[in-house]
Protein backbone atom coordinates (compact mmCIF):
# COMPACT_ATOMS: atom_id res chain seq x y z
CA UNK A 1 61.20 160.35 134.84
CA UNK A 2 62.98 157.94 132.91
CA UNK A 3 62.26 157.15 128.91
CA UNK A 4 60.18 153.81 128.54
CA UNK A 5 62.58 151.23 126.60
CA UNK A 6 62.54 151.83 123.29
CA UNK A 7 63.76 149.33 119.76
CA UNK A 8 67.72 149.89 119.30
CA UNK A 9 68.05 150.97 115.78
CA UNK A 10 71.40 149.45 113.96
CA UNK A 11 73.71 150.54 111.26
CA UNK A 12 71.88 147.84 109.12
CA UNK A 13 68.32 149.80 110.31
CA UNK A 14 69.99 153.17 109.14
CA UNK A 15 71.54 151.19 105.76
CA UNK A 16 67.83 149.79 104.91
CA UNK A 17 66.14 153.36 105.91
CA UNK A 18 68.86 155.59 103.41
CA UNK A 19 68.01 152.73 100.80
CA UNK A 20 64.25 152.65 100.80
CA UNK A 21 64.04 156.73 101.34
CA UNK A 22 66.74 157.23 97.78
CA UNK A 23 65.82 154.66 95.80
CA UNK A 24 69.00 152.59 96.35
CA UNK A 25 70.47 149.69 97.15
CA UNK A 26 71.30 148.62 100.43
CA UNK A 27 74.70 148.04 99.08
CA UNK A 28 75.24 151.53 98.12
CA UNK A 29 73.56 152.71 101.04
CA UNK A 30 75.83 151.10 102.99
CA UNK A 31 79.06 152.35 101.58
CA UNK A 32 77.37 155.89 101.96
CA UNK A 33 76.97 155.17 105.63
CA UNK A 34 80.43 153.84 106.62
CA UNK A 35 82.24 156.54 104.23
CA UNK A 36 79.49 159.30 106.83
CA UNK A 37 80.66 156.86 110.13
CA UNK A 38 84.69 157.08 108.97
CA UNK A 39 84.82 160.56 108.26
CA UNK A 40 83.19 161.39 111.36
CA UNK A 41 85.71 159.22 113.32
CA UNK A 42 88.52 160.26 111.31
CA UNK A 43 87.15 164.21 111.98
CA UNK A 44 87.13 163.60 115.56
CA UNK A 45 90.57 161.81 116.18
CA UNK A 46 92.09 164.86 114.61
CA UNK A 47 90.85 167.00 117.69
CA UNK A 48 88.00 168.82 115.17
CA UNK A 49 84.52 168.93 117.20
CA UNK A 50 81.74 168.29 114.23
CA UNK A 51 78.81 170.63 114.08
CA UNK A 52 75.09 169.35 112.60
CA UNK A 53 72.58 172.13 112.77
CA UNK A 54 69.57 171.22 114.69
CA UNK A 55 71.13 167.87 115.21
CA UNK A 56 74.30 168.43 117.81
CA UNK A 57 77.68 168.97 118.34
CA UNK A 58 80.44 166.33 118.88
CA UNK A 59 83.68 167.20 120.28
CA UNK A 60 86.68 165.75 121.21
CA UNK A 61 87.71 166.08 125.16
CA UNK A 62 90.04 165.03 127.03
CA UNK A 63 89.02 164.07 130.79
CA UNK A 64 91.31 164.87 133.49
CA UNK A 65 93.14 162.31 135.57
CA UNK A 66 91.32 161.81 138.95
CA UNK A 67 90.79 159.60 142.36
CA UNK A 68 88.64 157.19 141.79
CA UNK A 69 87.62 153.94 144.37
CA UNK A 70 87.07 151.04 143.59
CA UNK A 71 83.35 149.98 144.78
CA UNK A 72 84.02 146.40 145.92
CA UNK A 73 86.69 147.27 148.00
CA UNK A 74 86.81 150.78 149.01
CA UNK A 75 90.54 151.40 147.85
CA UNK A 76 90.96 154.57 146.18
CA UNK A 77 92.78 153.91 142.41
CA UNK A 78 94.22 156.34 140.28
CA UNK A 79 92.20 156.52 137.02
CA UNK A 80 94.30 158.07 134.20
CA UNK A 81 93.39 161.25 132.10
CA UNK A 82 91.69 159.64 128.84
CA UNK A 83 89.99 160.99 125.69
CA UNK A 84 86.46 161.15 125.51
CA UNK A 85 84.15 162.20 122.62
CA UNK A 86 80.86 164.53 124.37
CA UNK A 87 77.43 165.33 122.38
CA UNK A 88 75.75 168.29 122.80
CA UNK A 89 72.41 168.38 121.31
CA UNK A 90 70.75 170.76 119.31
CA UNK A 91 67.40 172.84 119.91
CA UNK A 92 65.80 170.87 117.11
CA UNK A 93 66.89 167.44 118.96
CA UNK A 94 65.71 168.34 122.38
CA UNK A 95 62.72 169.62 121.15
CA UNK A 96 61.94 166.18 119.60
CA UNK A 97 63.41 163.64 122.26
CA UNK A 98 61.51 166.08 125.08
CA UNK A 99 58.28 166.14 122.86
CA UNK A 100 58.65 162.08 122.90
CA UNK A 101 58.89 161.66 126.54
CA UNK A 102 56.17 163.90 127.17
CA UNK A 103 53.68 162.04 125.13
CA UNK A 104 54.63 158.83 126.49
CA UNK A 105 54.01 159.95 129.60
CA UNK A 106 57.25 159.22 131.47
């Protein structure tokens, strides 16, 4: 049971929305945005996981190096250990998403 495909928001979709909702302009909504987006980044690259009740968790994780092979050709490769950000979401999240996908009916 797959979601159906839904409209990709943007960062200009999320600008516009912060904008309209605060009685700003997009301008200033925008510099709001990126200044959230960097810190976030900037958070994360310094090995800090980021915690947003009801929202989720973000952490920084570092995946182990492993076999891999390569599907065209069947050869195994070495794929190196690498840093990976994972989301966890919150209660109030996968109440929503799940409350979505059961009223579409997928």
């Amino acid at each position: 049971m797959a979601l159906k495909a839904v409209k990709t928001i943007s960062k200009k979709d999320i600008v516009k929305t912060v904008a309209e909702r605060n009685g700003m302009t997009t301008g200033d909504a925008a510099k709001i945005v990126q200044t959230f987006l960097d810190q976030v980044i900037e958070t994360l690259s310094e090995g800090q996981r980021i915690e947003f009740r009801e929202f989720g968790i973000f952490e920084p994780k570092i995946r182990k190096a492993r076999i891999g092979r390569n599907p065209k050709t069947g050869e195994t490769v070495k794929v190196p250990e690498k840093a990976v950000v994972s989301f966890k979401p919150g209660k109030v999240m996968k109440e929503r998403v799940l409350d979505v996908h059961l009223r579409i009916g997928n």
